[in-house]
Structures are given as structure tokens and as C-alpha cells.
Protein backbone atom coordinates (compact mmCIF):
# COMPACT_ATOMS: atom_id res chain seq x y z
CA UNK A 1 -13.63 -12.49 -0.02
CA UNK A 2 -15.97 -13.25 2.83
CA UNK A 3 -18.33 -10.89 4.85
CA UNK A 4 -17.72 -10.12 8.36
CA UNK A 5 -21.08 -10.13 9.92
CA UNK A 6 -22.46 -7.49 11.53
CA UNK A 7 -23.86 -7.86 15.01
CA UNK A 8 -27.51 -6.49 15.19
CA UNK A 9 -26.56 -4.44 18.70
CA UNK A 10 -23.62 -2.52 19.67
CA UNK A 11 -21.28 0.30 18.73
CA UNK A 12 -17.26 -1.21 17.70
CA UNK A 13 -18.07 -4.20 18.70
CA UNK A 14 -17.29 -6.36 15.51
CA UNK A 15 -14.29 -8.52 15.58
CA UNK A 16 -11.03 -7.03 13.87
CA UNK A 17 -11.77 -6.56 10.34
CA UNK A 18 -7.73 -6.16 8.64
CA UNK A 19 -6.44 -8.49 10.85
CA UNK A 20 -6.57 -11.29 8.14
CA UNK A 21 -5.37 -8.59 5.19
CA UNK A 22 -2.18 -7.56 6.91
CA UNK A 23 -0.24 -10.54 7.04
CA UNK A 24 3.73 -10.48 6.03
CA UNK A 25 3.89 -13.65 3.57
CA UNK A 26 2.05 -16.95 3.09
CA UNK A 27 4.34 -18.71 5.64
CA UNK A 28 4.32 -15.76 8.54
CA UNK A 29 1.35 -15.54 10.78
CA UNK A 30 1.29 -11.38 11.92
CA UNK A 31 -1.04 -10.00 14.99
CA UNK A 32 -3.67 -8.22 14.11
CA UNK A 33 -2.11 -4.73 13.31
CA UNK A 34 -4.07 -1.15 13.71
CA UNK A 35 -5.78 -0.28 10.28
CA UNK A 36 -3.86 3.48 10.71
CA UNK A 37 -0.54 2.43 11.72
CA UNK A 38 2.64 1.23 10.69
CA UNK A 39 2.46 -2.51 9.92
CA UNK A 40 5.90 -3.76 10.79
CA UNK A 41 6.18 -6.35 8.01
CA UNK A 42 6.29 -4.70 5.13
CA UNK A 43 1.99 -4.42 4.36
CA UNK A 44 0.40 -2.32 3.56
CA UNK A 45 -4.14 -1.99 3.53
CA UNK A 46 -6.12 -1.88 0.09
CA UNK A 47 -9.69 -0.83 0.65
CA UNK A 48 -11.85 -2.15 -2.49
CA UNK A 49 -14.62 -0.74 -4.24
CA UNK A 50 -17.50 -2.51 -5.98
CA UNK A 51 -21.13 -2.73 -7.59
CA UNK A 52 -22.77 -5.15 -4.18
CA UNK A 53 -26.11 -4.68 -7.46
CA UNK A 54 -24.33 -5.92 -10.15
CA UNK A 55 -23.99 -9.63 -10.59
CA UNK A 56 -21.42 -11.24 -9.76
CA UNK A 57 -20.29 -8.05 -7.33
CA UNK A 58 -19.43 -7.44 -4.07
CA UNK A 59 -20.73 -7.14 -0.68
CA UNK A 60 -19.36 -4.01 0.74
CA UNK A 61 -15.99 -2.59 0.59
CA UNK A 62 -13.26 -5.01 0.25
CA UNK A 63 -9.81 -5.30 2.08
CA UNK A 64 -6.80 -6.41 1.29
CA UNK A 65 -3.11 -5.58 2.12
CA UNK A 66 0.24 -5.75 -0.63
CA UNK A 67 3.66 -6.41 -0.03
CA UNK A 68 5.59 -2.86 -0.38
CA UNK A 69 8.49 -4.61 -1.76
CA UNK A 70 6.93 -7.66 -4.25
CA UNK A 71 3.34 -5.92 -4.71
CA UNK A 72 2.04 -9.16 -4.36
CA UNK A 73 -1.50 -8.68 -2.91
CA UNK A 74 -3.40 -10.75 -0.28
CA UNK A 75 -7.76 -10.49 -0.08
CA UNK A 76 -9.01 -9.52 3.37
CA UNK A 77 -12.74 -9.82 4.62
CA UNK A 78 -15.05 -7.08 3.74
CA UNK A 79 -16.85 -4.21 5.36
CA UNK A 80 -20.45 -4.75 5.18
CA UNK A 81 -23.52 -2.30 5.15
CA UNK A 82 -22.18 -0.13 2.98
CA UNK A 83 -24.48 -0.11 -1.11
CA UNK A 84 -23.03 -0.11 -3.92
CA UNK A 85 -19.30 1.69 -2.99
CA UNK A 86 -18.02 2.31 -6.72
CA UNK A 87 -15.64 5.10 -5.08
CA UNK A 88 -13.98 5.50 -1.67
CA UNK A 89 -12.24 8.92 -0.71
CA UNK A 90 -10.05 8.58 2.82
CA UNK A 91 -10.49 11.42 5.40
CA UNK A 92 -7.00 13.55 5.72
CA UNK A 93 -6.65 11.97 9.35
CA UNK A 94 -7.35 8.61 8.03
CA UNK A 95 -9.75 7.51 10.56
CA UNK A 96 -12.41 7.61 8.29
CA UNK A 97 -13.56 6.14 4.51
CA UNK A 98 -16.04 7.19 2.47
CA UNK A 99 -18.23 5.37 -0.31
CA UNK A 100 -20.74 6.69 -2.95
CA UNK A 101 -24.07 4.76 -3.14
CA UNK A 102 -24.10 4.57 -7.21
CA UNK A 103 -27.81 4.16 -7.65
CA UNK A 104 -31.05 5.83 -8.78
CA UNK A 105 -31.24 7.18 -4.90
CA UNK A 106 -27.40 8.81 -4.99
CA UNK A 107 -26.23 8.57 -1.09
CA UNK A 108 -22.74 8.55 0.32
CA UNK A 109 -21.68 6.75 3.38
CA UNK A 110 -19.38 7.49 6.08
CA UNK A 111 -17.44 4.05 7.73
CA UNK A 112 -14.52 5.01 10.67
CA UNK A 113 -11.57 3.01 10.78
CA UNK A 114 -10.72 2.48 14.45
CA UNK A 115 -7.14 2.25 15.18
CA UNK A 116 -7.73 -1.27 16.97
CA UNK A 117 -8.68 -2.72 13.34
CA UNK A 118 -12.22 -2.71 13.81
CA UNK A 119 -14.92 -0.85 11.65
CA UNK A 120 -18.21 1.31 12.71
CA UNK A 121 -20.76 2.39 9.61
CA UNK A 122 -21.63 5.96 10.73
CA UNK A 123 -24.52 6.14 8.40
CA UNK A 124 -25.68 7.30 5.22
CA UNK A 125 -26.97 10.99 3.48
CA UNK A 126 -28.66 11.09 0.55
CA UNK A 127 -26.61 13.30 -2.21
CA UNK A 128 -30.45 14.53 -4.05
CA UNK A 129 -29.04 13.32 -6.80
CA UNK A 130 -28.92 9.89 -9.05
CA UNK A 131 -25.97 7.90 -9.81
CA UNK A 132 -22.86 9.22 -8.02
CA UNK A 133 -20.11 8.60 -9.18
CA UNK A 134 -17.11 10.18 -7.72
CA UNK A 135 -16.77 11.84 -4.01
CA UNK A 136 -13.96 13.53 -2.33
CA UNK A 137 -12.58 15.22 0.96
CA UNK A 138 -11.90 18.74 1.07
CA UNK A 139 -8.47 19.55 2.64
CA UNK A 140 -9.94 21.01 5.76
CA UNK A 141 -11.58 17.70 6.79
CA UNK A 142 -14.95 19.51 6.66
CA UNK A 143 -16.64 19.17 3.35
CA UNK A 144 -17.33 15.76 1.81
CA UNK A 145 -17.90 16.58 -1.96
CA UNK A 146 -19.52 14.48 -4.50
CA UNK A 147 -20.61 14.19 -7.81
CA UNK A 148 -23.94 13.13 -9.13
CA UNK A 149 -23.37 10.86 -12.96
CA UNK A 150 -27.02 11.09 -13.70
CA UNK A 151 -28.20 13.44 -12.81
CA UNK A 152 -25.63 15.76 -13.29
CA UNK A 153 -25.26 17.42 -9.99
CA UNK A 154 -23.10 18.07 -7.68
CA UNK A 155 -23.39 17.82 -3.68
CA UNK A 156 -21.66 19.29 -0.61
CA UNK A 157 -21.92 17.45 2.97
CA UNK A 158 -20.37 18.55 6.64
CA UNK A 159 -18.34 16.23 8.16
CA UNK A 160 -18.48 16.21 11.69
CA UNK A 161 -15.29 15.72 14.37
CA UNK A 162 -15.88 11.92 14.02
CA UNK A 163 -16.73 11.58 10.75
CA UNK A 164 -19.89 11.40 10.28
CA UNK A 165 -21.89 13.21 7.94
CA UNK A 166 -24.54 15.95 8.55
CA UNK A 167 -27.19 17.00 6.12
CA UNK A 168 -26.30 18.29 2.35
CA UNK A 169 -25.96 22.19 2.49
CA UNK A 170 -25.62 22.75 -0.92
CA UNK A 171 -26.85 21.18 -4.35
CA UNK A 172 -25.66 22.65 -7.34
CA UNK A 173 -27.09 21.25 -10.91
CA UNK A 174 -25.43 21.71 -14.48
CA UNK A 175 -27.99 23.64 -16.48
CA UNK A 176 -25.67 25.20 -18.92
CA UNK A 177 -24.34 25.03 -21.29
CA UNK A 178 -26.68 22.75 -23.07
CA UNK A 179 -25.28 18.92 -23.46
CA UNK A 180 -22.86 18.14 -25.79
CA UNK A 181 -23.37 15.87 -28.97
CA UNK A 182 -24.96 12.33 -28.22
CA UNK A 183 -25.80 13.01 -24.66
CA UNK A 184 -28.96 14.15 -23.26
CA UNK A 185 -27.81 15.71 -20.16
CA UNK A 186 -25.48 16.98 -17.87
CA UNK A 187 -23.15 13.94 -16.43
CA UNK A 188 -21.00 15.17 -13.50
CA UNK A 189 -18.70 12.63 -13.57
CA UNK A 190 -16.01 13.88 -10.27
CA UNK A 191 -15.69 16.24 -8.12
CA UNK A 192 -12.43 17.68 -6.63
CA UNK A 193 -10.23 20.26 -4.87
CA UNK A 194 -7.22 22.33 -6.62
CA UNK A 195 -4.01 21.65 -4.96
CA UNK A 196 -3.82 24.68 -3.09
CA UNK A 197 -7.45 24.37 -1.73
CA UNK A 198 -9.04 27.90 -2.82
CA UNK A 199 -11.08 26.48 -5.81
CA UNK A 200 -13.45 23.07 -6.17
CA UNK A 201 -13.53 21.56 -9.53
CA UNK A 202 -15.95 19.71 -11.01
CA UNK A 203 -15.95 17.34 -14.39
CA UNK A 204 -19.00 16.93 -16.36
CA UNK A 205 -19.21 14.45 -19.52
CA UNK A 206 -22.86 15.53 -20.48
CA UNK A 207 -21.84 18.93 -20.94
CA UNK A 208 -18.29 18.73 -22.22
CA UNK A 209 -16.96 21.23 -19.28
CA UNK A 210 -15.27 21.85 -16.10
CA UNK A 211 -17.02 24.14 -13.73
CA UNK A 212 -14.58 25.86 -10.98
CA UNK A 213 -16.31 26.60 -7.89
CA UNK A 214 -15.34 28.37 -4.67
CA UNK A 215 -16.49 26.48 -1.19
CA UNK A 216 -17.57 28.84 1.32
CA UNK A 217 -16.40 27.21 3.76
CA UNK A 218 -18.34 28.55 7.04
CA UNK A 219 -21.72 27.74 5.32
CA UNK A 220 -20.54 24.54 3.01
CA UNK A 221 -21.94 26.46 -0.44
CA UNK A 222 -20.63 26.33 -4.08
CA UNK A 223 -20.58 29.33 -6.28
CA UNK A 224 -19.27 28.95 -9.78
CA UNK A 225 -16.23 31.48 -10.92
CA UNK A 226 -14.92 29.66 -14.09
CA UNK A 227 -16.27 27.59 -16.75
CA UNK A 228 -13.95 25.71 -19.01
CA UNK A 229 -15.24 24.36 -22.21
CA UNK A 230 -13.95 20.89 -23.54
CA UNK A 231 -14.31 19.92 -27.64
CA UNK A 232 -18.16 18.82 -28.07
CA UNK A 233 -17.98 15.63 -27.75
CA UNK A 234 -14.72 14.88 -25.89
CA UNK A 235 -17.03 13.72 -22.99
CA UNK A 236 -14.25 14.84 -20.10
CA UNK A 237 -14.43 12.41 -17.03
CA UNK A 238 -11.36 12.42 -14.55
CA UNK A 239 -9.44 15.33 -14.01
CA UNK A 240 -5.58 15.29 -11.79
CA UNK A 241 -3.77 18.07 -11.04
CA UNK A 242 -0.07 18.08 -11.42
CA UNK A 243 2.37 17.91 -7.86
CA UNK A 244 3.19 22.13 -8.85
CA UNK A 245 -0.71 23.01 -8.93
CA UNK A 246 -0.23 25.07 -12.04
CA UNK A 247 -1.22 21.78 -14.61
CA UNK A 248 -3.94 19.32 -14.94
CA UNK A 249 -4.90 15.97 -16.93
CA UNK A 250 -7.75 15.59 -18.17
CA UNK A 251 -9.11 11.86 -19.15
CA UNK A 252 -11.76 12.43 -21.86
CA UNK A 253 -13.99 9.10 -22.22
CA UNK A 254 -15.49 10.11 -25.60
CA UNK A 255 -13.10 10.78 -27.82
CA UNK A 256 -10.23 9.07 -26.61
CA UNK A 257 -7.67 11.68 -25.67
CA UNK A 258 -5.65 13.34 -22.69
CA UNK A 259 -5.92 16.80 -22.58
CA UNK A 260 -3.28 18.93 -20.38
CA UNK A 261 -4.92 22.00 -18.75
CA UNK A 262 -2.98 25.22 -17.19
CA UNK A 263 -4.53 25.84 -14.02
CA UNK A 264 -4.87 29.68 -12.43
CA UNK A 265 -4.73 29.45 -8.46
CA UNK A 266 -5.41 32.85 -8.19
CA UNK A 267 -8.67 32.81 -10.58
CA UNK A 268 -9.44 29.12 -10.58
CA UNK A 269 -9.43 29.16 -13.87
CA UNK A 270 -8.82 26.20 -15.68
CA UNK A 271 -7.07 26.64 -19.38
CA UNK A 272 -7.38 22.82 -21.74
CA UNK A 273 -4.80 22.32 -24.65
CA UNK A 274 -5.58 20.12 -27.30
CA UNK A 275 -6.28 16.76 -27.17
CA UNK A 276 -3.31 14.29 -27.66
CA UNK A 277 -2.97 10.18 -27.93
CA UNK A 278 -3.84 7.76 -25.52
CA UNK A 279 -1.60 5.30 -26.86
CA UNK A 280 -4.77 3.29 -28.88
CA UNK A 281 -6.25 4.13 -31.30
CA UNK A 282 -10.15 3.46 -29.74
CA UNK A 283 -10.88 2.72 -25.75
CA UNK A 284 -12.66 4.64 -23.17
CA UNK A 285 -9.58 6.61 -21.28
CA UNK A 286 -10.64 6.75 -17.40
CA UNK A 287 -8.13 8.23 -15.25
CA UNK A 288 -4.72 9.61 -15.07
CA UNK A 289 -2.58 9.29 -11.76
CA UNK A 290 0.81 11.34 -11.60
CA UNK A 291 3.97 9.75 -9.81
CA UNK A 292 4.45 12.23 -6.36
CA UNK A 293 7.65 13.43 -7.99
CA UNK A 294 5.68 14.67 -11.20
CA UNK A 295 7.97 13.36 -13.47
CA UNK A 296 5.61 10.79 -15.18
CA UNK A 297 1.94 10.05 -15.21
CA UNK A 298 -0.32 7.01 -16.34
CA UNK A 299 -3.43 6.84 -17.80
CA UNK A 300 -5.95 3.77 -17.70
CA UNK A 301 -7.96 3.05 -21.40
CA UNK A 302 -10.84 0.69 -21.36
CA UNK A 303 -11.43 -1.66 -24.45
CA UNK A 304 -7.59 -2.07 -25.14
CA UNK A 305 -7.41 -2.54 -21.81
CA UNK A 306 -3.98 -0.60 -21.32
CA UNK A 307 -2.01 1.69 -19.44
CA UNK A 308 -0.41 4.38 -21.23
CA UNK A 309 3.13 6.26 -19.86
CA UNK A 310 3.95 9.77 -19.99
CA UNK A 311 7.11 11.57 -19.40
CA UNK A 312 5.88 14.91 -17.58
CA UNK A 313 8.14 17.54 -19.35
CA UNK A 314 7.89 21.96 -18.86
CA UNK A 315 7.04 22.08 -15.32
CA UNK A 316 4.17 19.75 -16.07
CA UNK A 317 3.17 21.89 -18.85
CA UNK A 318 3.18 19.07 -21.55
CA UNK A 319 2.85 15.41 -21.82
CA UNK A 320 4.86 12.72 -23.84
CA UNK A 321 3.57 9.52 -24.40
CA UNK A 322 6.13 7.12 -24.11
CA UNK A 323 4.97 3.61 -24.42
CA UNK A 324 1.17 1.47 -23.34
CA UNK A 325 1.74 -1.62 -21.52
CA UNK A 326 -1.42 -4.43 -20.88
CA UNK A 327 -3.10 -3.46 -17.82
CA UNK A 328 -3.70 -7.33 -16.96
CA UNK A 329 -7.40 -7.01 -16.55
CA UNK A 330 -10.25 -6.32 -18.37
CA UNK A 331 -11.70 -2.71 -18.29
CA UNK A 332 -9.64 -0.83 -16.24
CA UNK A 333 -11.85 1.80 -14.41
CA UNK A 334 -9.35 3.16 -11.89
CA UNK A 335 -5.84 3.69 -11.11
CA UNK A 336 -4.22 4.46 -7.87
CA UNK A 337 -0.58 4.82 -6.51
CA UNK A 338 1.31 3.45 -3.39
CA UNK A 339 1.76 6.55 -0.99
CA UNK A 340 5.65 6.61 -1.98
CA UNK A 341 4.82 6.19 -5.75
CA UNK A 342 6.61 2.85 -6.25
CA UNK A 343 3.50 0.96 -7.00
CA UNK A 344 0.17 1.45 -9.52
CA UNK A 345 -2.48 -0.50 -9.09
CA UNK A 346 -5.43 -0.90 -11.69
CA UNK A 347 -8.80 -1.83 -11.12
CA UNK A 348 -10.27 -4.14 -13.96
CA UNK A 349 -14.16 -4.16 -13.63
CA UNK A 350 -14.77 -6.77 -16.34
CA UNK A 351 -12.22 -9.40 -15.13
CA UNK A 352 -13.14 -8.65 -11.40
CA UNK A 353 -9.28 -8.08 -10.61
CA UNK A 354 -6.65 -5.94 -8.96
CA UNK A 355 -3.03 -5.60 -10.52
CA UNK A 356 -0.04 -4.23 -9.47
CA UNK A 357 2.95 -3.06 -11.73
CA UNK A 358 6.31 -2.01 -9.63
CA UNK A 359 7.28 1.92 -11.25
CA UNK A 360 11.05 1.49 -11.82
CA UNK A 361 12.96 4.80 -11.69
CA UNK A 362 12.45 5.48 -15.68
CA UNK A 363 9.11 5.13 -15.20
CA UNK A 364 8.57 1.97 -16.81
CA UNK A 365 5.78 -0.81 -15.30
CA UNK A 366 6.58 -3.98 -14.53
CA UNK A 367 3.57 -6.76 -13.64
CA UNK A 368 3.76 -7.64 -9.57
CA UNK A 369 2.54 -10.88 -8.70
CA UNK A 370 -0.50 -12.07 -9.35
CA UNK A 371 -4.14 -10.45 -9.95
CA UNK A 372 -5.96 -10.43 -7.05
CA UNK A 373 -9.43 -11.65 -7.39
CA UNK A 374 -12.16 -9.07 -6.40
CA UNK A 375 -15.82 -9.17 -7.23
CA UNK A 376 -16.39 -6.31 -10.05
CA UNK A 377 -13.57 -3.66 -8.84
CA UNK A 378 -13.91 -0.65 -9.79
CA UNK A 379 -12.17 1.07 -6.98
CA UNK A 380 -8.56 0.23 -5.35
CA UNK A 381 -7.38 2.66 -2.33
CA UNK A 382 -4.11 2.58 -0.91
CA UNK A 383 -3.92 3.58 2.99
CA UNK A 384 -0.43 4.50 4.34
């Protein structure tokens, strides 16, 4: 993928970025097509995360756009001025992106999406924290929340009416309980809001916990009201909530399990089970993502470099693994689904590739055309 440069004057005034993405097929030439709306042949845009550090990485975020029937996937140019964009959260009215800075000086970014196709860097806040590695939107469109690795911190930002992003107004660091075996500190690892928006949750490896926090959200604060506490060890990373709200899935890097959660609306509180198969017997589980039905959810494991399936059974009360398939890449970080749920795609840092499985109505993956080549990928979003 090649870099769009940047013009050193003007606001909007770089050329289309997607125009090149959103193309039908191979043999059929499409107009340039607004980033937000509906492309009329059958596209739909990938925005791509990378390390723009790391060797052999990126230099921004990376577009592309896949075929909503096939899967097939076609590279795009990239959005540049943006460091280091390991994660990317969309803004509910999908004008705007957002990208952590993973690096000793944590920042996050704010890059708008003008409906003409072009792109406009906003500018960047610092999070006060080291290494972020996970950020999301609050349901309001308000709060940009992320979460600091090293440091083990987490951060709260405003989000102005175009997207931009004011100053921090809260940081909140992981001081208890004391880290769990092996690590020497808290590791806030994501960062996200319950399904029915009264509670934020936040993951933390170091400590082997989930904190629940409620946002106050007139003066963008965090104050704790739960504490759930993991196996020492487990190292918990990547926590999604079941369609119902009541149920969670918890991805825990350390000691290779999924652990399903009840979930308390009312309290916030957040209940884990015990841990249960990944489907190998060692890897590094990172994520699960659940099918918008709820009926079956897939989980990403580094090192065997496979995707586990789950049958979502009692409500979303239990899990039962069903069968692992090869991911097609090497270290899959992250997972993400097609807004209609008829398409996974995996992002495989090691290999530097996106792949696409079509979800048949069982359930069941199937490999959709070919890896795409992107630099170090450790982030794949879908955009409806």
C-alpha cells in the first residue's frame, strides 16, 4: 500500500483517499464513492491498523474495501500522520476514526472521514499514559475511552461536535490489587462500554481483573463500583459482551482459556465462570467476536495460529467449543465481523496479512479469497 501525501497547507484538501479501495472487481473501474455511504457495487471499506515503528510496518492507517459476496479483499492507499495506530474505534455517526499511539508517550488521534472520500487528521492528545493499547467510543458520541498497556491506566477524552478531541478529564491508574504472578504491574489491556451504556469496563492483564466503572458523563470522570477478580495468572485481555447484555467473553492471554462472565446491568457487576478450552492446547487467546444473532462466537489464539468456534447456548450463558479452523496467518491479534455478520476477518501480525472466512448459517468458516497483504496488521475495521 502506498501513502497519499499530505499537502503542507490546507484543511480537506487531499485528493480522495478510498477512491482506489472501493472498486467492484478487477475488470470494473467504479467512481470514487463517499467513505460513509452505500457503495453500489457490492464493497465495502476496511480501515487497517499497524506498528508505522516496527520494521517492516506501516505508514498510517491502511484502506482497503472487500467484496460482500466473495470476501475477496482489495488494498487501498493509506492515511498518513497518524503513529503507530495498533487500534481504531469508529465514531457512532461514522464520520470519524480513531487510533491509539502505542508508544512510551501513549496519545490517541482523531482522523474525520468526509463523506466526499477525503480525510482531515484532527490532531492528537496525549492519554498520560505509556503503551495504549485499546480505545473505544462511548455510545453518546462524547467520551473517547482508552486504555493504557504499560502503564496500566486508563484515560477518558471529550469529543467535540466534529470529532476532535479536547483535553483528558480523567486518569484513573490500577493500584490494586497487587499484580498477579509473573507480572510486575498493572497492564490495562481495553477499555469498553456495557451494552446498555450505564457501566465502563475495563480489562487489566497485570492485575488479573476487570474494574467496572461508571462515566459521569457531564464531567467525563470514572469512579470504580465493581471489581472482578480473574485466576492469578489467567492474564485477562479482551473482553465482549454478548447481543442480550447479560453475558460476556473473556479472552485470557496467560493461561490459555475463555472465560464466560454474567454481567449485572443494574450493579455493573461482572460475575467470571471457570475457564474452559481454546481449542489448543498452548497459544496466546486474543479476542472473541460474537455473530449479531448471538448464536456463535469466535475466538483468535496466537502460536497455533487458529480460530476456535463456539455454539452460544442458555441465553449466552455458556459456551461450546465446536471445532478450530487455521486462521491463514501468522499471529492473529484481532478479529472483526462484517456489519451483517456474514464475514470474519483476522488480523495476522506476524505474516503481515488480512483473511477473510465467509460464516455459513451453522456457523462454520470457510477461507475467502486470498490474504491481503498489509504491513504488520494488527487491526482490521469494517465500516458499513
Amino acid at each position: 500500500m502506498n501513502a497519499v501525501p499530505s499537502p503542507a497547507l490546507g484543511r480537506l484538501s487531499r485528493r480522495s483517499l478510498l477512491a482506489a479501495a472501493l472498486v467492484a472487481a478487477p475488470t470494473t473501474l467504479a467512481a470514487p464513492t463517499a467513505l460513509a455511504a452505500p457503495v453500489p457495487t457490492a464493497t465495502r471499506p476496511l480501515l487497517l491498523g499497524t506498528y508505522t515503528s516496527a520494521e517492516g510496518g506501516g505508514t498510517g492507517i491502511g484502506t482497503a474495501a472487500y467484496d460482500t459476496a466473495t470476501g475477496a479483499i482489495t488494498s487501498g492507499p493509506v492515511i498518513t500522520g497518524v503513529e503507530n495506530p495498533s487500534y481504531l474505534a469508529l465514531h457512532p455517526s461514522g464520520a470519524t476514526v480513531y487510533a491509539v499511539a502505542e508508544q512510551d508517550a501513549g496519545a490517541v488521534t482523531a482522523v474525520a472521514l468526509a463523506p466526499d472520500g477525503t480525510y482531515e487528521v484532527l490532531g492528537t492528545r496525549p492519554t498520560g499514559g505509556s503503551g495504549p493499547t485499546h480505545l473505544s467510543v462511548h455510545p453518546s458520541g462524547r467520551w473517547l475511552l482508552s486504555a493504557n498497556y504499560t502503564s496500566g491506566s486508563v484515560t477518558v477524552h471529550p469529543i467535540a461536535a466534529d470529532g476532535s478531541l479536547g483535553e483528558r478529564t480523567d486518569l484513573v491508574t490500577h493500584s490494586s490489587p497487587p499484580p498477579g504472578p509473573g507480572q510486575n504491574g498493572p497492564h490495562a489491556h481495553q477499555i469498553v462500554t456495557s451494552p446498555d451504556g450505564g457501566h465502563v469496563l475495563a480489562v487489566d492483564l497485570g492485575t488479573d481483573a476487570v474494574y467496572t466503572y461508571r462515566l459521569d458523563e457531564s464531567a467525563g470522570t470514572l469512579t470504580e463500583v465493581s471489581r472482578a477478580a480473574l485466576a492469578p495468572g489467567s492474564g485477562p485481555r479482551h473482553l465482549t459482551f454478548h447481543p442480550g447484555g447479560r453475558s460476556a467473553y473473556l479472552a485470557c492471554e496467560l493461561d490459555n482459556t475463555t472465560v464466560v462472565c454474567a454481567y449485572d446491568p443494574e450493579s455493573g457487576t461482572l460475575t467470571p465462570g471457570a475457564g474452559q478450552s481454546t481449542g489448543s492446547e498452548t497459544g496466546y487467546p486474543a479476542q472473541l467476536v460474537v455473530t449479531g444473532d448471538g448464536s456463535y462466537a469466535y475466538l483468535a489464539n496466537r502460536g497455533p495460529n487458529s480460530l476456535a468456534r463456539y455454539a452460544v447456548e442458555d441465553g449466552g450463558a455458556a459456551l461450546r467449543l465446536l471445532d478450530t479452523v487455521p486462521a491463514g496467518g501468522d499471529w492473529p491479534r484481532q478479529l472483526a465481523l462484517s456489519p451483517d455478520s456474514s464475514l470474519l476477518f483476522a488480523a495476522n501480525q506476524r505474516s503481515s496479512t488480512v483473511t477473510a472466512f465467509r460464516i455459513a448459517p451453522d456457523g462454520s468458516l470457510t477461507p475467502a479469497g486470498d490474504p491481503l497483504p498489509a504491513p504488520v496488521a494488527v487491526c482490521v475495521l469494517p465500516l458499513a
